[in-house]
C-alpha atoms as a PDB file:
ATOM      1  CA  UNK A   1     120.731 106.893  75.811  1.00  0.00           C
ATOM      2  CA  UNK A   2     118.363 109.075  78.292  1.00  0.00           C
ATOM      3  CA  UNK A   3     119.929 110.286  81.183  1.00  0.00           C
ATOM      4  CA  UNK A   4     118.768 113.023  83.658  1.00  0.00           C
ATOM      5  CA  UNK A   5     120.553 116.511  83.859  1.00  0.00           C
ATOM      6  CA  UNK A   6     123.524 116.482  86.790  1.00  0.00           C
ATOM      7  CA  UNK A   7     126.749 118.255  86.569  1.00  0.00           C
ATOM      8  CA  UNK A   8     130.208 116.169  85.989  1.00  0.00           C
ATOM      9  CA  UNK A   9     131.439 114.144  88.956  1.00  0.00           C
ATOM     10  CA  UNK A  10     134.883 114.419  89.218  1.00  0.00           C
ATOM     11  CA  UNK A  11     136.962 111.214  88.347  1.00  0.00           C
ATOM     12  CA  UNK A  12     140.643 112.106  89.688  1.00  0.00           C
ATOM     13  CA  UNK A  13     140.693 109.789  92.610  1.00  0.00           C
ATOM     14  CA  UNK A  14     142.051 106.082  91.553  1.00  0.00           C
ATOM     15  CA  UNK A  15     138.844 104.147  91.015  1.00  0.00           C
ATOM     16  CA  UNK A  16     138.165 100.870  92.791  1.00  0.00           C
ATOM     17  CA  UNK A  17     137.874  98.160  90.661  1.00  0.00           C
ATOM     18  CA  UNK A  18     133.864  96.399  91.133  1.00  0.00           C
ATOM     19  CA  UNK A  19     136.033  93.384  89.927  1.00  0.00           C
ATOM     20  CA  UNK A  20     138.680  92.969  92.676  1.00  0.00           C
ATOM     21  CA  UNK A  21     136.887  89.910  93.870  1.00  0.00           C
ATOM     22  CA  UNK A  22     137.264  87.647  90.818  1.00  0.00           C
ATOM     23  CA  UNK A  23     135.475  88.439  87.443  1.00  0.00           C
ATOM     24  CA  UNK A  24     132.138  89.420  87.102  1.00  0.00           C
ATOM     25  CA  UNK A  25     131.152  86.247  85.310  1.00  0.00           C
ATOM     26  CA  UNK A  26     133.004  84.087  88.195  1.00  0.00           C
ATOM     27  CA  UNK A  27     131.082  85.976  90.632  1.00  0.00           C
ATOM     28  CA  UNK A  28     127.491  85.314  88.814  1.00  0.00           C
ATOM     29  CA  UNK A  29     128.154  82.012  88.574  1.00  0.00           C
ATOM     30  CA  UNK A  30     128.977  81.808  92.354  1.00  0.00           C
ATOM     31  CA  UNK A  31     126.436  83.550  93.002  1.00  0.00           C
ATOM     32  CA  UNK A  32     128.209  86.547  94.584  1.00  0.00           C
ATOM     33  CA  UNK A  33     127.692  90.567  94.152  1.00  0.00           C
ATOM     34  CA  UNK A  34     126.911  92.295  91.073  1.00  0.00           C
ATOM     35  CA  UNK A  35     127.616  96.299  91.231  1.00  0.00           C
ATOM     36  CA  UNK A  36     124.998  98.442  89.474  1.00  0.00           C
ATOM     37  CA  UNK A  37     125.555 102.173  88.743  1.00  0.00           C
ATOM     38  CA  UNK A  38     122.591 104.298  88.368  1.00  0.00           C
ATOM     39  CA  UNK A  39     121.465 107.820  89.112  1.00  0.00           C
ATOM     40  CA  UNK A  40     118.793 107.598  91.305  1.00  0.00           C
ATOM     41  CA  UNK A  41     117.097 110.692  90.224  1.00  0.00           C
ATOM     42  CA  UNK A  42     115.350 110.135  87.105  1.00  0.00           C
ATOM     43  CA  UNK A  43     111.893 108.929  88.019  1.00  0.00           C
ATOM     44  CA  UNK A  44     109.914 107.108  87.223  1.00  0.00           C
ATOM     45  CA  UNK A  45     113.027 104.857  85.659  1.00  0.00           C
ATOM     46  CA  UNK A  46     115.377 105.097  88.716  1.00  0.00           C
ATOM     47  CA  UNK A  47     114.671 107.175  92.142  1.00  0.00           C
ATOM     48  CA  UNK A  48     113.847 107.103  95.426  1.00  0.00           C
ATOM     49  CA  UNK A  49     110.115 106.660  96.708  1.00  0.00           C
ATOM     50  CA  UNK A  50     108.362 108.507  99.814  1.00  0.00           C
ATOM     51  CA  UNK A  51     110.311 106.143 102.187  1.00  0.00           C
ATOM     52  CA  UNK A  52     113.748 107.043 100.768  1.00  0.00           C
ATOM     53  CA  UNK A  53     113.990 103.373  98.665  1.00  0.00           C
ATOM     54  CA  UNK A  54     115.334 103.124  96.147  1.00  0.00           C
ATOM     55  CA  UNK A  55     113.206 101.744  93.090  1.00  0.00           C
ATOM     56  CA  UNK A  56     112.254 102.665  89.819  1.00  0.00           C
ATOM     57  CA  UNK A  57     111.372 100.659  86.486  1.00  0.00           C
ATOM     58  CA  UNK A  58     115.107 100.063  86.283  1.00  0.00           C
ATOM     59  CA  UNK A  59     116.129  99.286  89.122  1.00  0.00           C
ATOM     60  CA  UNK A  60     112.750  96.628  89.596  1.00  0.00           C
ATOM     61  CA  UNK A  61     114.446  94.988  86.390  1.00  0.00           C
ATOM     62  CA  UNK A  62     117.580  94.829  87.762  1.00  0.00           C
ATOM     63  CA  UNK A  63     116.448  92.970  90.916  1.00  0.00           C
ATOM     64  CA  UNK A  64     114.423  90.519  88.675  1.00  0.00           C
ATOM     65  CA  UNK A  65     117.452  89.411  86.619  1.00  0.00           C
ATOM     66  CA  UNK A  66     119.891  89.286  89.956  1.00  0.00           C
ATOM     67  CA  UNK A  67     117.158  86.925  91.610  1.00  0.00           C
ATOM     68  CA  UNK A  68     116.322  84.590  88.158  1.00  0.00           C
ATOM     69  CA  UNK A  69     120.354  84.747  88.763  1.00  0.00           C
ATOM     70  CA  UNK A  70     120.798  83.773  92.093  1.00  0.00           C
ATOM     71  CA  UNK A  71     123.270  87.004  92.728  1.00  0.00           C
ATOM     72  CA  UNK A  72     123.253  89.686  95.344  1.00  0.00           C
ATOM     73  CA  UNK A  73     122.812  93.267  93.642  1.00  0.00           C
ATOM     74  CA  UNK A  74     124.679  96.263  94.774  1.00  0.00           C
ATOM     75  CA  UNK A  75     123.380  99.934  93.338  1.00  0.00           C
ATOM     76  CA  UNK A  76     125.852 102.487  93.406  1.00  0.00           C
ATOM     77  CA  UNK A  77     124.027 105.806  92.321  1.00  0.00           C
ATOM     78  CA  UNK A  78     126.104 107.931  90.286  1.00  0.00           C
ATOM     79  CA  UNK A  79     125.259 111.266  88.381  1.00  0.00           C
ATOM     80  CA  UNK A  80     124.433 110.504  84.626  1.00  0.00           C
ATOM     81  CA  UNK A  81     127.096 112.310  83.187  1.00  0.00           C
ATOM     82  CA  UNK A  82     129.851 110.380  84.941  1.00  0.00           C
ATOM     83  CA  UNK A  83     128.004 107.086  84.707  1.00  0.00           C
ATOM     84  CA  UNK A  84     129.671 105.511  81.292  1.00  0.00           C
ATOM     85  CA  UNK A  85     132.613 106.602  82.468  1.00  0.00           C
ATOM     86  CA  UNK A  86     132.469 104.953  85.717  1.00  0.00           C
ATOM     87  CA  UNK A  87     131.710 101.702  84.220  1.00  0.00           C
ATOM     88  CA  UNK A  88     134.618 101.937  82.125  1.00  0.00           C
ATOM     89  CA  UNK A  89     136.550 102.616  85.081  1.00  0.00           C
ATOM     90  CA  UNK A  90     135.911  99.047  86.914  1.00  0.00           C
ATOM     91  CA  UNK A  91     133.412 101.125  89.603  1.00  0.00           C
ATOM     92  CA  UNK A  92     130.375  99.167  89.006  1.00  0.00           C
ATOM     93  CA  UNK A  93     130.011  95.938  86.790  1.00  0.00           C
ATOM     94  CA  UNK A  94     126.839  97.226  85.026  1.00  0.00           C
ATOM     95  CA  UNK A  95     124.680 100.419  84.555  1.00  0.00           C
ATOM     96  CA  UNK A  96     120.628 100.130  84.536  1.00  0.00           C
ATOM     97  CA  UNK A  97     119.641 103.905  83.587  1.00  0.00           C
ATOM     98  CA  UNK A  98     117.766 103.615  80.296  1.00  0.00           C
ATOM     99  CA  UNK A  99     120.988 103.121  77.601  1.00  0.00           C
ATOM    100  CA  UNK A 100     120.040 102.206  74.356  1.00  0.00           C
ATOM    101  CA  UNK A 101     123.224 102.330  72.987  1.00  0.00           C
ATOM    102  CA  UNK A 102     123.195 103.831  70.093  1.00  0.00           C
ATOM    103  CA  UNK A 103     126.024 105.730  69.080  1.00  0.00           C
ATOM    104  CA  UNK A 104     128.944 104.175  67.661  1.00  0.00           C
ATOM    105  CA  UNK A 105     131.564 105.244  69.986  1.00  0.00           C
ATOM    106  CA  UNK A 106     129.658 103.867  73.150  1.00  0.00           C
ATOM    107  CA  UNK A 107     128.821 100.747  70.974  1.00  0.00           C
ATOM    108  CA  UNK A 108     132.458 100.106  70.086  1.00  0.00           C
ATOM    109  CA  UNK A 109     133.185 100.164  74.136  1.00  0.00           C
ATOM    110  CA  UNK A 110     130.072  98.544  75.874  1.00  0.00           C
ATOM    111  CA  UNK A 111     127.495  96.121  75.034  1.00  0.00           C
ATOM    112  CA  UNK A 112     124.227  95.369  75.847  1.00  0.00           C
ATOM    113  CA  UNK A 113     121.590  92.937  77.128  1.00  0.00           C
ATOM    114  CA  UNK A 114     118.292  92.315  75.494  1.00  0.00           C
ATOM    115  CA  UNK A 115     116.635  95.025  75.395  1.00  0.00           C
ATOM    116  CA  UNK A 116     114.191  95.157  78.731  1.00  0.00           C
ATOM    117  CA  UNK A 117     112.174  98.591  77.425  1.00  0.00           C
ATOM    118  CA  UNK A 118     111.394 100.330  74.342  1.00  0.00           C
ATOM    119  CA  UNK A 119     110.498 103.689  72.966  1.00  0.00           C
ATOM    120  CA  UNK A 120     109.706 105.626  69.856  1.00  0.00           C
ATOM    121  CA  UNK A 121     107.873 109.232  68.973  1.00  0.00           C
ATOM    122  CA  UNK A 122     104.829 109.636  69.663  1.00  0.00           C
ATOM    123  CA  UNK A 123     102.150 112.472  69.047  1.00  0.00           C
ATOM    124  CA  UNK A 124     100.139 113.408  71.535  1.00  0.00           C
ATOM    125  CA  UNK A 125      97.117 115.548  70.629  1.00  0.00           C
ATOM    126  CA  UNK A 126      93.908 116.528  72.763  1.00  0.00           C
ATOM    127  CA  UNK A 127      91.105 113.875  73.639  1.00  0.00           C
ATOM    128  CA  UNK A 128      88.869 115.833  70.811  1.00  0.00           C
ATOM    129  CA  UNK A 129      91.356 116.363  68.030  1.00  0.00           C
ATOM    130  CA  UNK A 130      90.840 115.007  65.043  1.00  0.00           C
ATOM    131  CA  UNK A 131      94.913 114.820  64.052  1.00  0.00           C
ATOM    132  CA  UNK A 132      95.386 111.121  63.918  1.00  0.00           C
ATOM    133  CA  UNK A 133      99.198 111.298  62.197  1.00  0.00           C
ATOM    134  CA  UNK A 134     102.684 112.553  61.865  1.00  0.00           C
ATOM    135  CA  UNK A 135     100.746 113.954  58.443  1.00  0.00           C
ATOM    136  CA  UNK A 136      98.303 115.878  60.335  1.00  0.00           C
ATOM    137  CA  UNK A 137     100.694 118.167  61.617  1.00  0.00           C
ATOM    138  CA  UNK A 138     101.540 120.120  58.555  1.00  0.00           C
ATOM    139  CA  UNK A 139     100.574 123.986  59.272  1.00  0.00           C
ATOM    140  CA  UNK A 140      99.856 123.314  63.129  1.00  0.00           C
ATOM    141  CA  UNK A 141     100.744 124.399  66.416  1.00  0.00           C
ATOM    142  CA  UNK A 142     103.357 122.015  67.723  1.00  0.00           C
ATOM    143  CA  UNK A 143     104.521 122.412  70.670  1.00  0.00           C
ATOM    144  CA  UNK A 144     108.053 121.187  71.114  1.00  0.00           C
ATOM    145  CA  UNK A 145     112.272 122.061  72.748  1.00  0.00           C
ATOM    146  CA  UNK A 146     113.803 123.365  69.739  1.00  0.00           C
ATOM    147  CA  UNK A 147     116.883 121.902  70.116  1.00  0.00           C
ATOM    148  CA  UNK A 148     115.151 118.325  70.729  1.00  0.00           C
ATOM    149  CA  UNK A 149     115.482 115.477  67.835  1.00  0.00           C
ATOM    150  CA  UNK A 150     111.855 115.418  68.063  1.00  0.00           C
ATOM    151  CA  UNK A 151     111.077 119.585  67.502  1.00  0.00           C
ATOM    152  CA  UNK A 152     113.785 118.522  64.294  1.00  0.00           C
ATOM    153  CA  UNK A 153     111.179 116.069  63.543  1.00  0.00           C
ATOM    154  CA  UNK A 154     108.176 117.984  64.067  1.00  0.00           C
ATOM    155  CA  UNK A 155     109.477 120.762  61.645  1.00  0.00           C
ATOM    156  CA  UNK A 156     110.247 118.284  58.875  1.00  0.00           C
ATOM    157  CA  UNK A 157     106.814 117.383  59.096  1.00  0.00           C
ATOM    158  CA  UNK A 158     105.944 120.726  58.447  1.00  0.00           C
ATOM    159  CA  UNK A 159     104.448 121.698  62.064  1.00  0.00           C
ATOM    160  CA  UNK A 160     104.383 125.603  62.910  1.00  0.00           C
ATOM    161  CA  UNK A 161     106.790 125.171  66.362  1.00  0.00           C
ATOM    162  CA  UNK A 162     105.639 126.493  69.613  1.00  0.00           C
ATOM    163  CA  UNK A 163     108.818 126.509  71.353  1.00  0.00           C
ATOM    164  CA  UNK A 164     108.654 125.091  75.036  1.00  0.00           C
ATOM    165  CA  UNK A 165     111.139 123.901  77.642  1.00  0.00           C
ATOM    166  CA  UNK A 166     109.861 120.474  78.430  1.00  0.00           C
ATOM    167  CA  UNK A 167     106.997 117.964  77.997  1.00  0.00           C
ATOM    168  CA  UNK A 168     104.955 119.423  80.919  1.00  0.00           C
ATOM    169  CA  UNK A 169     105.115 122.401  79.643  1.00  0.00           C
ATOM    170  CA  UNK A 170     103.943 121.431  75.865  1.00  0.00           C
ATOM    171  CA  UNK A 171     101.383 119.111  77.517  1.00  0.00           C
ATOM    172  CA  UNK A 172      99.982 122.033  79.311  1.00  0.00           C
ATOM    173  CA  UNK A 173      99.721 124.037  75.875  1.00  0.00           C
ATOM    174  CA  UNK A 174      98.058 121.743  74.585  1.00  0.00           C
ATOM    175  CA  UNK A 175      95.221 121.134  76.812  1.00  0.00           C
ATOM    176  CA  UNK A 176      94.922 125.692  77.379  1.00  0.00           C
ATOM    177  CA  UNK A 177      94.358 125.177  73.513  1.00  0.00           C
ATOM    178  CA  UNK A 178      97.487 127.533  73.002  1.00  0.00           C
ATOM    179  CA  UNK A 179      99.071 124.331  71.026  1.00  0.00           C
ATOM    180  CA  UNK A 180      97.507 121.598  69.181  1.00  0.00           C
ATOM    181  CA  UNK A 181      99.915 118.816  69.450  1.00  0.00           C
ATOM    182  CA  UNK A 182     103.616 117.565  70.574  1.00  0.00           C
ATOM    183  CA  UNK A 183     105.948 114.993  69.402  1.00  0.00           C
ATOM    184  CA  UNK A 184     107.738 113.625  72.430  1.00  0.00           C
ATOM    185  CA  UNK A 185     108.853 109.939  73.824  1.00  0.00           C
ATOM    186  CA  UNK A 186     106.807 107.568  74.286  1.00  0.00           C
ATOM    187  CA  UNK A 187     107.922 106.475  77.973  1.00  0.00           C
ATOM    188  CA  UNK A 188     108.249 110.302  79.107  1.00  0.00           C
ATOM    189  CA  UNK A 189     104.189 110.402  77.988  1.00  0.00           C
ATOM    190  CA  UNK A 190     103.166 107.277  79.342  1.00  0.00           C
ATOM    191  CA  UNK A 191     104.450 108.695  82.647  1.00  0.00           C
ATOM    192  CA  UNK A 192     103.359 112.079  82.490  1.00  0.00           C
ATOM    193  CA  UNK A 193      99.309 110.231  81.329  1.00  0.00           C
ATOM    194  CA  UNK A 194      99.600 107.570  84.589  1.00  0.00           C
ATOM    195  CA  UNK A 195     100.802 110.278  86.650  1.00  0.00           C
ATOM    196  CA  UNK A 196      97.786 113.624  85.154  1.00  0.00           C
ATOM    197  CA  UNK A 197      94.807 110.830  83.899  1.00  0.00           C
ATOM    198  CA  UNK A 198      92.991 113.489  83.749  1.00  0.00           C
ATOM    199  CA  UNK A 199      95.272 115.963  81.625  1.00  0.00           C
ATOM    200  CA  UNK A 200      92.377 115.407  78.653  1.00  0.00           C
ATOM    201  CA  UNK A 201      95.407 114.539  75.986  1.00  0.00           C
ATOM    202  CA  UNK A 202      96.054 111.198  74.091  1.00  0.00           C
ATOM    203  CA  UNK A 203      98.431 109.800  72.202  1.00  0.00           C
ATOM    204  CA  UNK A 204      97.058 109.543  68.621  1.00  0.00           C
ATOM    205  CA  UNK A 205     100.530 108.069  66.582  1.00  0.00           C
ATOM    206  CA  UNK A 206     103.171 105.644  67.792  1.00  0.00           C
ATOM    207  CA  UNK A 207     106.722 105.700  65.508  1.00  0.00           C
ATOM    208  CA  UNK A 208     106.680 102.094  63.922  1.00  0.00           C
ATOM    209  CA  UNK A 209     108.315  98.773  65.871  1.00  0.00           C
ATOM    210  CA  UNK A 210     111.659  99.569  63.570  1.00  0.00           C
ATOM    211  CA  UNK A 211     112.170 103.520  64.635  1.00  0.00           C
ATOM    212  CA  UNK A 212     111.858 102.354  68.415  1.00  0.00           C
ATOM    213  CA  UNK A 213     115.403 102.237  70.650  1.00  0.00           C
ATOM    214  CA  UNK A 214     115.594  99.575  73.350  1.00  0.00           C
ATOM    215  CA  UNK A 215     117.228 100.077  76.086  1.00  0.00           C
ATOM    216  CA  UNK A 216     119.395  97.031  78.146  1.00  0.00           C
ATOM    217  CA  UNK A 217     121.800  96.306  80.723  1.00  0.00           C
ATOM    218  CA  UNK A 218     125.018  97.453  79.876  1.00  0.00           C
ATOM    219  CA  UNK A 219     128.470  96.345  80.599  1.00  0.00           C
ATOM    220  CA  UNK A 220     132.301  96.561  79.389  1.00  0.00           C
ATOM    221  CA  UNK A 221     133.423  94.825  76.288  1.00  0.00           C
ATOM    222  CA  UNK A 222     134.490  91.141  76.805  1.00  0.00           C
ATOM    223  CA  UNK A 223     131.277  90.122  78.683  1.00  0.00           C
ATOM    224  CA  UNK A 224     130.086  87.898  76.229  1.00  0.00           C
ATOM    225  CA  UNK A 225     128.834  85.087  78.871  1.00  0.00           C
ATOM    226  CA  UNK A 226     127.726  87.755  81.236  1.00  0.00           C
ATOM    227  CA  UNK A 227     125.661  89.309  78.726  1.00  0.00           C
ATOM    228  CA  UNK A 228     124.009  86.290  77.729  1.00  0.00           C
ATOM    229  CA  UNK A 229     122.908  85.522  81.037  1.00  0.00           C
ATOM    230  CA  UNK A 230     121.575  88.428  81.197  1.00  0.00           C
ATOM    231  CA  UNK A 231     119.523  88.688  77.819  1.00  0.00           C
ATOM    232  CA  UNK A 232     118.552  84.646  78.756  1.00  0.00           C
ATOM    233  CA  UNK A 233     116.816  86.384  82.278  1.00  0.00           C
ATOM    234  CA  UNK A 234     115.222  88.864  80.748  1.00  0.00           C
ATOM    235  CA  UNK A 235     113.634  86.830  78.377  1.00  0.00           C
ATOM    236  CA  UNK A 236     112.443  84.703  80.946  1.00  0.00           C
ATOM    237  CA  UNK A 237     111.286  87.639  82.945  1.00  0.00           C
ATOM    238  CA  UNK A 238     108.949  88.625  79.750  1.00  0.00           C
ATOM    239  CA  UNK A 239     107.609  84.979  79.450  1.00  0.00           C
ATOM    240  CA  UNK A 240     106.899  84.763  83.082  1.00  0.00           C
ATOM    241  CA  UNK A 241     104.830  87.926  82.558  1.00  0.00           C
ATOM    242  CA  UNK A 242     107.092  89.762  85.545  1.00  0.00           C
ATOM    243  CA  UNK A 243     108.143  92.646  83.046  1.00  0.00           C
ATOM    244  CA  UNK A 244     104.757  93.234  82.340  1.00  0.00           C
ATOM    245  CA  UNK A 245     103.496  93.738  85.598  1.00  0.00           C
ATOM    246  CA  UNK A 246     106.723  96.521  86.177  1.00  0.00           C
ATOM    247  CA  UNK A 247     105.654  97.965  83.194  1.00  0.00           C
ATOM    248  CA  UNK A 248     101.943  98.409  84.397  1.00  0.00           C
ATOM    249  CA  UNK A 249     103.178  99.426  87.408  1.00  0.00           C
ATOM    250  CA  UNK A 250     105.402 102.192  86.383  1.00  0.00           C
ATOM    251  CA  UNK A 251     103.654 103.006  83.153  1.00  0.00           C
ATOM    252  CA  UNK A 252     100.107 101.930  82.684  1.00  0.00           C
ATOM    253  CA  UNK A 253     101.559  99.724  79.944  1.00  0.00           C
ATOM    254  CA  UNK A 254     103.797  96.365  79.484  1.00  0.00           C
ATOM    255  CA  UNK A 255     106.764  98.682  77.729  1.00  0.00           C
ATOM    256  CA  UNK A 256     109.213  95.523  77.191  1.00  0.00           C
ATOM    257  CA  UNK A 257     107.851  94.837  73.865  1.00  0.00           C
ATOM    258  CA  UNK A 258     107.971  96.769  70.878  1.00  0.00           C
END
């Protein structure tokens, strides 16, 4: 799961349950209130624009699936690190902040919708460099977090690391010609390139359809109906071409397919 930086929110006072009012799938299919937690900080997935609303890749999602549902949505932002928790807790019914899901723990607890984004590695070299591959990086400057999965991955591949502290920063390496290349995720690059079109780097390698995580609506164990008509929205949402457009919108690219 990605998730932006925030401190720990403090959980001692009794939570409210978002299901006081019946059951969350009762209330979709009356088409009542769904609570969403998300952080609200974490651009471009979920923030808050020049006018203070709040929006985001995300959250645009979430708003198609509560209209194809007929329901009312309800964000409650919530710092990332109390977020899983709080959905545990009964304070929202579902989170929308980029969860893939992955670990076993979180899996045996929540489950997800289909998948409405995905992401892999990806290299990203400059516009004139002839590295093409994961291969090519053997002996070169890579520019990459050293405590990152993907610096792990860029030293297995035999890269010489350039430690950094972020993707801006290893972006900017690159194109001063201090680094050659970076290995980084895919969505984090596709928003960095819409945002600097002009930064003169490229991605040159994409991590196969299999090594890519999608990332879904998520909500407690024992949703089974709920989650369903969720996964059956989003699926329309991708025929209808709506995801798509969010994904053009947000990232120069329809992101909801592998």
């Amino acid at each position: 799961a990605c998730g932006g930086e925030g401190g720990s929110a403090s959980s001692s006072a009794p939570a409210q349950s978002a299901n006081a009012s019946g059951s969350l799938i009762e209330r979709i299919n009356n088409k009542g209130t769904i609570t969403v937690g998300t952080e609200g900080t974490y651009a471009p997935f979920t923030y808050h624009d020049k006018d203070g609303k709040l929006t985001g890749y995300d959250v645009e999602v979430t708003r198609a699936v509560a209209d194809k549902l007929g329901v009312k949505v309800e964000f409650k932002e919530t710092q990332w690190d109390s977020m899983m928790a709080g959905l545990k807790a009964g304070r929202f019914d579902v989170v929308a902040n980029q969860v893939g899901l992955t670990s076993p723990e979180r899996q045996a607890t929540f489950d997800k919708s289909e998948p409405y984004s995905w992401s892999g590695a990806v290299l990203v070299a400059r516009n004139d460099s002839n590295i093409k591959s994961i291969d090519d990086i053997k002996g070169v400057k890579t520019a990459q977090s050293l405590t990152s999965n993907y610096g792990e991955k860029a030293k297995a591949a035999g890269a010489e690391l350039v430690p950094v502290d972020g993707l801006a920063q290893s972006l900017t390496l690159i194109e001063q010609k201090r680094a050659d290349a970076t290995l980084n995720d895919e969505l984090a690059v596709l928003d960095y390139l819409k945002k600097n079109p002009n930064a003169g780097v490229k991605i040159v390698w994409s991590a196969p359809a299999d090594e890519k995580v999608g990332s879904g609506l998520i909500v407690n164990k024992g949703n089974d109906e709920v989650v369903a008509k969720f996964s059956t929205a989003i699926n329309e949402l991708k025929a209808d071409g709506t995801l798509k457009k969010l994904g053009e919108q947000f990232f120069g690219k329809d992101i909801s397919v592998k």
